[in-house]
PDB file of N, CA and C in Angstrom:
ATOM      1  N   UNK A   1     107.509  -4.984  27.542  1.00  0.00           N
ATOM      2  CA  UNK A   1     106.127  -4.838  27.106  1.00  0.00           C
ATOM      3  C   UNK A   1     105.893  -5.770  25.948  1.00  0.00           C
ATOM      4  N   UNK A   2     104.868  -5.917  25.854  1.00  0.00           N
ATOM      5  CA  UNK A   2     104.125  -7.340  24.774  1.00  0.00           C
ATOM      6  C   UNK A   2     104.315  -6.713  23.152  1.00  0.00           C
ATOM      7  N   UNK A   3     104.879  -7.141  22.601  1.00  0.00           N
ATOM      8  CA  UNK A   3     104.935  -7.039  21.123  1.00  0.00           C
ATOM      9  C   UNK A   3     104.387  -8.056  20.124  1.00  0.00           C
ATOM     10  N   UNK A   4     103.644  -7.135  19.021  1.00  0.00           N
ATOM     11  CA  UNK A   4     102.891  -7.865  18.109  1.00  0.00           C
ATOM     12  C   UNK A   4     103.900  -8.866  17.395  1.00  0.00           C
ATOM     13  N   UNK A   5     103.377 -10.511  17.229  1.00  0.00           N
ATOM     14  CA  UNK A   5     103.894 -11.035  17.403  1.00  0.00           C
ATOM     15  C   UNK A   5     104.371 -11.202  15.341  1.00  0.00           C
ATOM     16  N   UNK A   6     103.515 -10.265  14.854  1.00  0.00           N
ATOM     17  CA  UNK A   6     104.058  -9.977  13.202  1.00  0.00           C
ATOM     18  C   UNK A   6     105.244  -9.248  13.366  1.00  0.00           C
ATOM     19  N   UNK A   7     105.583  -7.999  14.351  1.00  0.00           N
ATOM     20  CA  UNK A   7     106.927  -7.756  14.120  1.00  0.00           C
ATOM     21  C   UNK A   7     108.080  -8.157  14.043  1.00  0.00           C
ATOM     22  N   UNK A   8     107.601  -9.640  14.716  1.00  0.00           N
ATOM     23  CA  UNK A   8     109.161 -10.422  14.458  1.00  0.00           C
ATOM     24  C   UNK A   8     109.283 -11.318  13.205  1.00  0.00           C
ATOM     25  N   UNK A   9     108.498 -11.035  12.123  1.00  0.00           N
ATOM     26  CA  UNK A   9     108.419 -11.621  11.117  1.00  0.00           C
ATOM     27  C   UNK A   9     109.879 -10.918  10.534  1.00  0.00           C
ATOM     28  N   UNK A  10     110.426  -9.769   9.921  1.00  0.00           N
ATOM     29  CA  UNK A  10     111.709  -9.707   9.480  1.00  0.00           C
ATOM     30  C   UNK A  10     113.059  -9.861  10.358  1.00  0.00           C
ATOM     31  N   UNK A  11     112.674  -9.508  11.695  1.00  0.00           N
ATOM     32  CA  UNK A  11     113.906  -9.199  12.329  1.00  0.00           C
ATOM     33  C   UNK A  11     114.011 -10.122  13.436  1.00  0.00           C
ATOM     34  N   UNK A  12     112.929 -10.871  13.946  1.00  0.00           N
ATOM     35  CA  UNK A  12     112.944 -12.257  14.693  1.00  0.00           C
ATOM     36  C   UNK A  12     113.066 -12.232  16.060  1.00  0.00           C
ATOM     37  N   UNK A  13     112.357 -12.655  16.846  1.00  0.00           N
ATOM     38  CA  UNK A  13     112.796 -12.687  18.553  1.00  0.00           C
ATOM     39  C   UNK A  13     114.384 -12.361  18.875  1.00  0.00           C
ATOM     40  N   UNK A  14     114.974 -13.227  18.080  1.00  0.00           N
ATOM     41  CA  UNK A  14     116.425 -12.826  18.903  1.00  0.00           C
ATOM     42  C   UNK A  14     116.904 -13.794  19.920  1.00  0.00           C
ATOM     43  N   UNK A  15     117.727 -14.221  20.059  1.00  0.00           N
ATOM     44  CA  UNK A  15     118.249 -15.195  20.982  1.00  0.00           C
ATOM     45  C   UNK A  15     118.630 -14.313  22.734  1.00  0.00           C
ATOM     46  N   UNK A  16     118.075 -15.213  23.751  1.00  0.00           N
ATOM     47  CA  UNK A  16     118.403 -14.355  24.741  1.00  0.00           C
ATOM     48  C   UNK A  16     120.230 -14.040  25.527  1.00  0.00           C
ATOM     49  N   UNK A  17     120.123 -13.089  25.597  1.00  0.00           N
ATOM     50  CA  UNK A  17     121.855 -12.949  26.295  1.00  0.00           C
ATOM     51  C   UNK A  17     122.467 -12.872  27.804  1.00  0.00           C
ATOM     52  N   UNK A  18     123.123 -13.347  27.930  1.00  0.00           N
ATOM     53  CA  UNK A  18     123.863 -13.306  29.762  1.00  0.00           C
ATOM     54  C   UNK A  18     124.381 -12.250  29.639  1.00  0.00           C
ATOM     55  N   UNK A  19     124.557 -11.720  30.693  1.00  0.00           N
ATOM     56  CA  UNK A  19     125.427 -10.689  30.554  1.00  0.00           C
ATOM     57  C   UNK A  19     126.761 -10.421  30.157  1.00  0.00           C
ATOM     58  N   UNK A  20     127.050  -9.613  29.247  1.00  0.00           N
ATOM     59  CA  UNK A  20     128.706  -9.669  29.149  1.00  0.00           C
ATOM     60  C   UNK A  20     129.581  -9.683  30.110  1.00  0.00           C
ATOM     61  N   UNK A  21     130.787 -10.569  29.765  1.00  0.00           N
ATOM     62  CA  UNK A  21     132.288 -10.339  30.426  1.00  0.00           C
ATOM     63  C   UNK A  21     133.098  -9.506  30.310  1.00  0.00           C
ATOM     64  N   UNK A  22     132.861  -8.401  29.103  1.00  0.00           N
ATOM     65  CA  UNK A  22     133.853  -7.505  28.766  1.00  0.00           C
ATOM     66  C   UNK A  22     133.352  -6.068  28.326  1.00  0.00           C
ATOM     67  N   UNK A  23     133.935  -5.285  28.311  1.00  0.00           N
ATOM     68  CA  UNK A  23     133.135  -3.849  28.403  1.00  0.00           C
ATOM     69  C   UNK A  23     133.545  -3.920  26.741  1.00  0.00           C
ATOM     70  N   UNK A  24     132.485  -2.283  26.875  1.00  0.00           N
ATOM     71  CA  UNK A  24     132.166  -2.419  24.902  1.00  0.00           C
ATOM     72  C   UNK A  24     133.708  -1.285  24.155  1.00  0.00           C
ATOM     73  N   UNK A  25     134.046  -1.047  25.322  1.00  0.00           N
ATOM     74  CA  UNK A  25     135.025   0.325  25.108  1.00  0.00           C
ATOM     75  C   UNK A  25     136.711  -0.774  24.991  1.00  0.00           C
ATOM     76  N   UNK A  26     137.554  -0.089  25.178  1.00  0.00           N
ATOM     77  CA  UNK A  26     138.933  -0.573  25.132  1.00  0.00           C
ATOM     78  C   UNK A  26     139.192  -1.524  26.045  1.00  0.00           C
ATOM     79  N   UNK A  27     140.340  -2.420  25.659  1.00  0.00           N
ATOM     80  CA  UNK A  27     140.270  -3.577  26.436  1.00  0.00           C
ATOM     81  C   UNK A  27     141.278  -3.613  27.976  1.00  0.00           C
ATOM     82  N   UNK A  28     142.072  -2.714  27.807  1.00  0.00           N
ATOM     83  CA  UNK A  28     142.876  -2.017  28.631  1.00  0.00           C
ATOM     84  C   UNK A  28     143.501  -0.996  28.965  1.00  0.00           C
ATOM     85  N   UNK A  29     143.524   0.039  28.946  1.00  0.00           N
ATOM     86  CA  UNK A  29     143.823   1.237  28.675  1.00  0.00           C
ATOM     87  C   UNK A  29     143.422   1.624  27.172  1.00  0.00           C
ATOM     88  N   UNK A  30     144.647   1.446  26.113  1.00  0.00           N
ATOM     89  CA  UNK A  30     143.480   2.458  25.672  1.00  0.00           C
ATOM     90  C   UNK A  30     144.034   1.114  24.216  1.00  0.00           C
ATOM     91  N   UNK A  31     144.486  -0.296  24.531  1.00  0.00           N
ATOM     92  CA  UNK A  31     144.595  -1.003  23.603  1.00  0.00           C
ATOM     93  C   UNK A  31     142.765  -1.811  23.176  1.00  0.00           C
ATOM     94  N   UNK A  32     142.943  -1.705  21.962  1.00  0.00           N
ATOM     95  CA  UNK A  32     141.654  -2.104  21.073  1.00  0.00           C
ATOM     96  C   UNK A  32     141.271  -3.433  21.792  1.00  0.00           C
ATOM     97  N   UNK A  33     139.766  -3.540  21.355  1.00  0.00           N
ATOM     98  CA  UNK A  33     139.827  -5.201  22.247  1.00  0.00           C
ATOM     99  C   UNK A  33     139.479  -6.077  21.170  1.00  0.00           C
ATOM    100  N   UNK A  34     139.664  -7.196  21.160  1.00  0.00           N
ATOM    101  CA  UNK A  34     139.856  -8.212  20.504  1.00  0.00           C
ATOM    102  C   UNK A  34     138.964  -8.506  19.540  1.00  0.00           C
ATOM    103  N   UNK A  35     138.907  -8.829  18.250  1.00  0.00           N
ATOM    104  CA  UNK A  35     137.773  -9.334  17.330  1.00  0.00           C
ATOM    105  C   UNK A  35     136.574 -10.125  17.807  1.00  0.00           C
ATOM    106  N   UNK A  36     136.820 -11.312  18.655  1.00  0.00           N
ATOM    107  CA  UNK A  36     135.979 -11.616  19.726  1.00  0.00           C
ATOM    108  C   UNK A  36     134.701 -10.989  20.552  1.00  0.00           C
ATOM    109  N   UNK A  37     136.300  -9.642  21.081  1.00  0.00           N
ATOM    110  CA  UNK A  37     134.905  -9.063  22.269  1.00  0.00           C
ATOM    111  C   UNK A  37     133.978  -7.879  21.102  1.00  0.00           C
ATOM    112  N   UNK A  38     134.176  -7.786  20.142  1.00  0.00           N
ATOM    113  CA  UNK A  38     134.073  -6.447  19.225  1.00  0.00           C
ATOM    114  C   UNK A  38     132.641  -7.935  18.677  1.00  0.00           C
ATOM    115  N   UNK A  39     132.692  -8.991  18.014  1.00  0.00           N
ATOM    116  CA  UNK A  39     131.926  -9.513  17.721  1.00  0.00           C
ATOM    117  C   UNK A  39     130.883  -9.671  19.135  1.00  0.00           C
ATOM    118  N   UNK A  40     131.474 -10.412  20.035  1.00  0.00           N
ATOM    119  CA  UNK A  40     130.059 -10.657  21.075  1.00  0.00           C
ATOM    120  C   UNK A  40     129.348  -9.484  21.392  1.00  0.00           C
ATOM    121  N   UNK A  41     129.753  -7.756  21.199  1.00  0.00           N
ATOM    122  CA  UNK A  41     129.511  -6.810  21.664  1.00  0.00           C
ATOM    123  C   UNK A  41     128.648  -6.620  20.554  1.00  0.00           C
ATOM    124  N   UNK A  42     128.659  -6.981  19.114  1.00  0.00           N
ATOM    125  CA  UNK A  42     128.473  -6.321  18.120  1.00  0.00           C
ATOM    126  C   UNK A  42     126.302  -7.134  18.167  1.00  0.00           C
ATOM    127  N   UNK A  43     126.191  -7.853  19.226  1.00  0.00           N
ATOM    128  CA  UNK A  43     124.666  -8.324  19.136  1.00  0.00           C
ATOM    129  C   UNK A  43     123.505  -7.347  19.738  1.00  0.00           C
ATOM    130  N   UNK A  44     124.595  -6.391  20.575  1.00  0.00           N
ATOM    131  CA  UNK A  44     123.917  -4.774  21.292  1.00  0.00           C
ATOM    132  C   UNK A  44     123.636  -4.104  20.496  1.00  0.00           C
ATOM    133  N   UNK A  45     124.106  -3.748  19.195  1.00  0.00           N
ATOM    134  CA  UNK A  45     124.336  -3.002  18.292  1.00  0.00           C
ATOM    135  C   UNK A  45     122.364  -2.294  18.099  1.00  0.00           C
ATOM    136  N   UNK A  46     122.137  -1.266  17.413  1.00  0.00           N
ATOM    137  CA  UNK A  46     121.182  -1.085  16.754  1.00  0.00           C
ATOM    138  C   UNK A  46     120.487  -2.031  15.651  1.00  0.00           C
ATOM    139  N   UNK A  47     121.471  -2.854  14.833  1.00  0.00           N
ATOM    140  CA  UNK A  47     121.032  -3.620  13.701  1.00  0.00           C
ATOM    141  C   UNK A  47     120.960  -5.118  13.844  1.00  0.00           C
ATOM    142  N   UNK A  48     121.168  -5.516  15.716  1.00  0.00           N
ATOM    143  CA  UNK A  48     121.177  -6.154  15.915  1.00  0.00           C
ATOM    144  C   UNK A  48     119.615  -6.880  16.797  1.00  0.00           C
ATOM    145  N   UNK A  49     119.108  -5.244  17.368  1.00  0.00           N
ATOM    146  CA  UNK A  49     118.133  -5.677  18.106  1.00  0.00           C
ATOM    147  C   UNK A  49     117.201  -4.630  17.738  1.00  0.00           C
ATOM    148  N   UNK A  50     116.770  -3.811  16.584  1.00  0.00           N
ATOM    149  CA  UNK A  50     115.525  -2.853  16.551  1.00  0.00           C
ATOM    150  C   UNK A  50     115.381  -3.602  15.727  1.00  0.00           C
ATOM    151  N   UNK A  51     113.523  -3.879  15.576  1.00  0.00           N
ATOM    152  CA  UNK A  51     112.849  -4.538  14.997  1.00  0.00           C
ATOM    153  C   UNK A  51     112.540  -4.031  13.757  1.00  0.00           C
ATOM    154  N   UNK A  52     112.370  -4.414  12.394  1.00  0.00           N
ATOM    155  CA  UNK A  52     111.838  -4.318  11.352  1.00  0.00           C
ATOM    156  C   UNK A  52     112.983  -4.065  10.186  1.00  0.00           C
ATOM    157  N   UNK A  53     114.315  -4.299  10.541  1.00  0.00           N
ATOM    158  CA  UNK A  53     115.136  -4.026   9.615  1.00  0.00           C
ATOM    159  C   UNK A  53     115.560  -5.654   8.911  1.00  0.00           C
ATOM    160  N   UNK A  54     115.702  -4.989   7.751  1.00  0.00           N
ATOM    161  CA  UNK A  54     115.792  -6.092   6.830  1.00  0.00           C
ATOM    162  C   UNK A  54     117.425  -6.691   6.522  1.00  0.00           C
ATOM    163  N   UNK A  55     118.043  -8.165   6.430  1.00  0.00           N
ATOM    164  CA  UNK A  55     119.150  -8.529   6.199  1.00  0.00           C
ATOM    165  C   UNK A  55     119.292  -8.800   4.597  1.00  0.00           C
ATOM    166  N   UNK A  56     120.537  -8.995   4.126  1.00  0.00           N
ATOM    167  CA  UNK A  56     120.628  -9.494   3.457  1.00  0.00           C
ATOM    168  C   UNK A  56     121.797 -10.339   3.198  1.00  0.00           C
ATOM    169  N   UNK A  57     122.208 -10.942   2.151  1.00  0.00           N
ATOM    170  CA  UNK A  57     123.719 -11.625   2.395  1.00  0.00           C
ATOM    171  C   UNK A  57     125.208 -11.621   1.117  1.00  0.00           C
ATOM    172  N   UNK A  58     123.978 -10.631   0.327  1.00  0.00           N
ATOM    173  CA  UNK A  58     125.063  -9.978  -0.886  1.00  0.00           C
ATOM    174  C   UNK A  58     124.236  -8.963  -1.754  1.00  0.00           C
ATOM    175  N   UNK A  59     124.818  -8.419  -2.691  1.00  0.00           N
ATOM    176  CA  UNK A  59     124.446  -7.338  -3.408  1.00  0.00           C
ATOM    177  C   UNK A  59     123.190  -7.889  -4.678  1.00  0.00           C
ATOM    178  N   UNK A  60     123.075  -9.152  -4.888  1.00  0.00           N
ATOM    179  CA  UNK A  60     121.416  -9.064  -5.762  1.00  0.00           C
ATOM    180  C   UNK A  60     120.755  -9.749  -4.765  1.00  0.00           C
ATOM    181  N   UNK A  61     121.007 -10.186  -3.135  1.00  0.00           N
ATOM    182  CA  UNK A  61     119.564 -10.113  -2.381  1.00  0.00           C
ATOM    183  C   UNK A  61     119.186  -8.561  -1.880  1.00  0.00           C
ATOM    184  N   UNK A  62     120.632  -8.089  -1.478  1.00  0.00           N
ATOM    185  CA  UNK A  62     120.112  -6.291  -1.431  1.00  0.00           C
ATOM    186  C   UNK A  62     119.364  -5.877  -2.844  1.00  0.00           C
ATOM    187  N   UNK A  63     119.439  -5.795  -3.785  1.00  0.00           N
ATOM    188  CA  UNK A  63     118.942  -5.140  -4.638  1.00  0.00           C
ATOM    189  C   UNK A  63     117.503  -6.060  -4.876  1.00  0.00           C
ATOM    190  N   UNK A  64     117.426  -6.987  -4.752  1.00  0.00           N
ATOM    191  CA  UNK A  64     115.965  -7.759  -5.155  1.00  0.00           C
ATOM    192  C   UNK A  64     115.150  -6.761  -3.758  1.00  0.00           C
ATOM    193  N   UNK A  65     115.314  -6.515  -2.962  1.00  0.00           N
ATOM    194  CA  UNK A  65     114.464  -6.790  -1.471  1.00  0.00           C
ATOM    195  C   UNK A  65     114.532  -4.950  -1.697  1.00  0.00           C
ATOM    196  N   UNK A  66     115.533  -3.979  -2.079  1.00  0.00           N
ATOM    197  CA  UNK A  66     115.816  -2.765  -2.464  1.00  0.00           C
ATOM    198  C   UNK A  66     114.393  -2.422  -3.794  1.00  0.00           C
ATOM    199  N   UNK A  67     114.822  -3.236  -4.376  1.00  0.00           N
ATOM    200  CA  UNK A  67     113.213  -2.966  -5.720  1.00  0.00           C
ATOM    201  C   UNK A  67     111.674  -3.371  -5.269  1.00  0.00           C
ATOM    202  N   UNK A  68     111.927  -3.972  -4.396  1.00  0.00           N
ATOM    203  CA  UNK A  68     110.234  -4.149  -3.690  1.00  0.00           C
ATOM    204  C   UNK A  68     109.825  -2.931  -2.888  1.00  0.00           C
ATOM    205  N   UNK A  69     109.367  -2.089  -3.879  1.00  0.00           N
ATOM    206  CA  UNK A  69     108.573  -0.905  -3.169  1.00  0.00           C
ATOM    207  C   UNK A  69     107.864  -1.086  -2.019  1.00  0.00           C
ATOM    208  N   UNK A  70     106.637  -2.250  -2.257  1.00  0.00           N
ATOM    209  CA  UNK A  70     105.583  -1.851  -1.890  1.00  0.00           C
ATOM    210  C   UNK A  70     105.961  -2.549  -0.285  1.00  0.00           C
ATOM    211  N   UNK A  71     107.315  -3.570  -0.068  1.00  0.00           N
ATOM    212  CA  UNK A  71     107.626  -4.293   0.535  1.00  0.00           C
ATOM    213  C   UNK A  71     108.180  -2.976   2.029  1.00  0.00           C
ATOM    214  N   UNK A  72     109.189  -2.004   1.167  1.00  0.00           N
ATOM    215  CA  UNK A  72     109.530  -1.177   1.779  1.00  0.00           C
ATOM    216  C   UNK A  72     109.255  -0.054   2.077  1.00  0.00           C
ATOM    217  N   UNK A  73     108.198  -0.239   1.793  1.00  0.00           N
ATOM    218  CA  UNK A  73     107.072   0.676   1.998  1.00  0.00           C
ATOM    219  C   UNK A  73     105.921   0.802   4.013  1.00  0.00           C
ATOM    220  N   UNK A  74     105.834  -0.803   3.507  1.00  0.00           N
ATOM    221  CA  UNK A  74     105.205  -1.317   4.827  1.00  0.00           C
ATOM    222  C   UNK A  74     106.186  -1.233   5.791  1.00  0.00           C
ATOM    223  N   UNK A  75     107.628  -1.586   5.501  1.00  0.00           N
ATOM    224  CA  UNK A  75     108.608  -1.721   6.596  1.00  0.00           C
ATOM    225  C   UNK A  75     108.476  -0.228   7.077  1.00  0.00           C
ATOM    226  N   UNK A  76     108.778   0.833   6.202  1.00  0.00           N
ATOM    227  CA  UNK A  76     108.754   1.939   7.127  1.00  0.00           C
ATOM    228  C   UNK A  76     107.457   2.315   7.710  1.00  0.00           C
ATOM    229  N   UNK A  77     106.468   2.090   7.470  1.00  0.00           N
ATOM    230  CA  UNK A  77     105.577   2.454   8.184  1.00  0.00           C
ATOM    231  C   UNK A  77     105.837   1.647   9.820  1.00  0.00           C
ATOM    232  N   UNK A  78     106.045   0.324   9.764  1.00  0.00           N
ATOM    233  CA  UNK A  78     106.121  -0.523  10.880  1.00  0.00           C
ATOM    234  C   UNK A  78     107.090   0.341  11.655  1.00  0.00           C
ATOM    235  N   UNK A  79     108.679   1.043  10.949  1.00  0.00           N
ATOM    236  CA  UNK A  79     109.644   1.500  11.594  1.00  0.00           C
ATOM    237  C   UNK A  79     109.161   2.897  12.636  1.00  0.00           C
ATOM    238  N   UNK A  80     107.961   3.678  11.938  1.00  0.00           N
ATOM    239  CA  UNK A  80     107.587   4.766  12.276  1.00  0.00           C
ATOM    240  C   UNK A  80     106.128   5.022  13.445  1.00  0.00           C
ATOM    241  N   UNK A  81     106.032   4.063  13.358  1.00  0.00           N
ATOM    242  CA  UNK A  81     105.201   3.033  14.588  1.00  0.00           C
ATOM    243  C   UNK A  81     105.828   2.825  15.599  1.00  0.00           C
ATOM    244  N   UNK A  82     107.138   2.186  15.469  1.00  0.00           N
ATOM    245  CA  UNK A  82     107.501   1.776  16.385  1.00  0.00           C
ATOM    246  C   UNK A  82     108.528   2.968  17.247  1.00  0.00           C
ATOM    247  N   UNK A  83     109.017   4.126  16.109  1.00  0.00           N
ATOM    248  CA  UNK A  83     109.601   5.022  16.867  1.00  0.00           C
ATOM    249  C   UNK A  83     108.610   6.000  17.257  1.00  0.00           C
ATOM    250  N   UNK A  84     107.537   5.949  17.050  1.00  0.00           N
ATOM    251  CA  UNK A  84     106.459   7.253  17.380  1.00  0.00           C
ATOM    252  C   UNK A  84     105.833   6.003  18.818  1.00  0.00           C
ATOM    253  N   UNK A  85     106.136   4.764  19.363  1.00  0.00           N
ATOM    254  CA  UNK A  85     105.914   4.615  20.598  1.00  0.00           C
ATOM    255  C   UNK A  85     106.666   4.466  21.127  1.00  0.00           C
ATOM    256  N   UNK A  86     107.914   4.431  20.804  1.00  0.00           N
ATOM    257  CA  UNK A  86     109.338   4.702  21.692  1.00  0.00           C
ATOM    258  C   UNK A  86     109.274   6.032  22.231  1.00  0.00           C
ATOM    259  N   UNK A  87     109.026   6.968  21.533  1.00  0.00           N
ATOM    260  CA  UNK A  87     108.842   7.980  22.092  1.00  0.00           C
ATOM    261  C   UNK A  87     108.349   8.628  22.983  1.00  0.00           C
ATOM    262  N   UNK A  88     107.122   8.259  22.661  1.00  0.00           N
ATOM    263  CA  UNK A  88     105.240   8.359  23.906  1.00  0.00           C
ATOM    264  C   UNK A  88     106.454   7.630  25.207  1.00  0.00           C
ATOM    265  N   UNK A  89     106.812   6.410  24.767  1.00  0.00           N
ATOM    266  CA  UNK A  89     107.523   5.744  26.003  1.00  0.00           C
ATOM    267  C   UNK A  89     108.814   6.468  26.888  1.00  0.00           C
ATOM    268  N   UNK A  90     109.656   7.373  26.049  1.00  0.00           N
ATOM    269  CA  UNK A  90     110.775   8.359  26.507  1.00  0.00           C
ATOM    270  C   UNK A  90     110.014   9.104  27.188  1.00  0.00           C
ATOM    271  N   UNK A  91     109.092  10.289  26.373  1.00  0.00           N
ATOM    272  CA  UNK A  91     108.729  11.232  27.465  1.00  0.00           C
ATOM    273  C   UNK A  91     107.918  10.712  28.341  1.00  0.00           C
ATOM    274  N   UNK A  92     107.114   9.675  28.439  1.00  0.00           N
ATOM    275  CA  UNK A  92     106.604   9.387  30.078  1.00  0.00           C
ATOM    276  C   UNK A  92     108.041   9.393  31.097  1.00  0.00           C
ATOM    277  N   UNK A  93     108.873   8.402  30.513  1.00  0.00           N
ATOM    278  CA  UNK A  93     110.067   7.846  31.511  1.00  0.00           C
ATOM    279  C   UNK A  93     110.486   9.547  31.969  1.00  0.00           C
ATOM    280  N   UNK A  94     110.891  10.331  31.235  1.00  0.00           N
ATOM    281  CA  UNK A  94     111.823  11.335  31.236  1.00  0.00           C
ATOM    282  C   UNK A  94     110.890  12.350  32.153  1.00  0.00           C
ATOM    283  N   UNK A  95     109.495  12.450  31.802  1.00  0.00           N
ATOM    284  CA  UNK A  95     108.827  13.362  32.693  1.00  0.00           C
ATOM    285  C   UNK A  95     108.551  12.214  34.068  1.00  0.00           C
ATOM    286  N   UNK A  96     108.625  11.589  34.346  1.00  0.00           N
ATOM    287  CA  UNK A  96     108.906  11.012  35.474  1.00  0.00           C
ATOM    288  C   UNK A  96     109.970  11.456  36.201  1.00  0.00           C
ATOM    289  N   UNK A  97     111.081  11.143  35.340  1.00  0.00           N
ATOM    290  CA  UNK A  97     112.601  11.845  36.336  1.00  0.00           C
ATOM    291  C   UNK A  97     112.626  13.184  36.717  1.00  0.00           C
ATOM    292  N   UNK A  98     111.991  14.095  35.954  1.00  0.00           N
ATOM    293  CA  UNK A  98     111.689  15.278  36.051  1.00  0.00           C
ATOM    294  C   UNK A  98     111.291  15.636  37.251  1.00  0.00           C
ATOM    295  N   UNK A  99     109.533  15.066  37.497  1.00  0.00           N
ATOM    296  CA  UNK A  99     108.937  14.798  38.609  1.00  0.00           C
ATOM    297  C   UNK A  99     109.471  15.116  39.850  1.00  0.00           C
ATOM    298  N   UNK A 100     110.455  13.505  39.570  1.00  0.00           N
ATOM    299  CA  UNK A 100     110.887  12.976  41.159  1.00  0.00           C
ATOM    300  C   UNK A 100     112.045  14.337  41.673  1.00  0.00           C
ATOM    301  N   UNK A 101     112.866  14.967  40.048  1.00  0.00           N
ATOM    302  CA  UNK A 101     114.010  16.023  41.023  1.00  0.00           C
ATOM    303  C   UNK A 101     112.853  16.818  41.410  1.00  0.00           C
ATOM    304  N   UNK A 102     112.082  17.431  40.712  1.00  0.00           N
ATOM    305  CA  UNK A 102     111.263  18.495  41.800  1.00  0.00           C
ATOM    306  C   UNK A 102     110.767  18.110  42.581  1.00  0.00           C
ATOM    307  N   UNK A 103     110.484  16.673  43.016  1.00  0.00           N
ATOM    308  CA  UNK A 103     109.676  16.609  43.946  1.00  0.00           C
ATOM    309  C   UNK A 103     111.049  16.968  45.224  1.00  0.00           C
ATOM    310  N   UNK A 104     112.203  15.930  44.880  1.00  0.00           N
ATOM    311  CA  UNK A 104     113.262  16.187  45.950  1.00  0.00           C
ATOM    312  C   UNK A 104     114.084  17.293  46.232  1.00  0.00           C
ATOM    313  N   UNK A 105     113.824  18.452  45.074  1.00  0.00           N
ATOM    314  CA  UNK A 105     114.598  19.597  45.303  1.00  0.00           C
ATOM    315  C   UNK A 105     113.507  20.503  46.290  1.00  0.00           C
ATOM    316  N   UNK A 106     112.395  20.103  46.704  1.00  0.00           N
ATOM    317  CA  UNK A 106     111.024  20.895  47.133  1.00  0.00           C
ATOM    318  C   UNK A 106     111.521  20.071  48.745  1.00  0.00           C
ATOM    319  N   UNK A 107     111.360  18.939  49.071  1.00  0.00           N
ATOM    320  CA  UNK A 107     111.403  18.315  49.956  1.00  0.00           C
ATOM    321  C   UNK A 107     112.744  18.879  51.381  1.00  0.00           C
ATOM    322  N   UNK A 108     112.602  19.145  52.178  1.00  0.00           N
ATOM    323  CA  UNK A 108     113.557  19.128  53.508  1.00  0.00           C
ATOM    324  C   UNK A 108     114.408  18.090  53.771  1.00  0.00           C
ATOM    325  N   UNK A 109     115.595  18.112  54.050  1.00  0.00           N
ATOM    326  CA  UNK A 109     116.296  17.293  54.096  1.00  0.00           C
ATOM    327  C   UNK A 109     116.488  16.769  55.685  1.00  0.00           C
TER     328      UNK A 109
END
């Protein structure tokens, strides 16, 4: 769906991805997987792709961007926007699935 094109002012389009080669879980039984696959995995992440979160790259750009009230102020509103239409968007999806089992638990086989 079409997004306002100010939300990508902090957190940015994002580069597009192929699909992974490697699963996000263990790399073989139950040995850890590699710094590699833990980095390429790490672009799925939450802080990698929800919009409006802020970076920084040490402790006085955190704290400069931390003292702008009025800065982080707007961000959460944008954040609470965007989870109050994630939502509207869950329960359509979810009362959809709903739907379809009653429709198929009603139906003759």
């Amino acid at each position: 769906r079409p997004r306002n094109p100010e939300d990508n002012i902090v957190h940015g389009a994002g580069p597009q991805f192929a699909e992974p080669d490697t699963s996000p879980f263990y790399a073989s039984g139950y040995r850890p997987m590699m710094v590699e696959q833990a980095v390429s995995w790490s672009m799925y992440t939450d802080w990698a792709l929800l919009p409006h979160l802020h970076y920084f790259e040490g402790v006085p750009e955190l704290f400069q961007q931390l003292l702008d009230s009025d800065g982080l102020y707007r961000t959460s509103q944008k954040m609470k926007a965007f989870n109050e239409e994630e939502l509207v968007t869950s329960i359509g999806l979810w009362k959809n699935v709903a739907l379809r089992l009653v429709y198929a638990a009603n139906t003759p086989l």
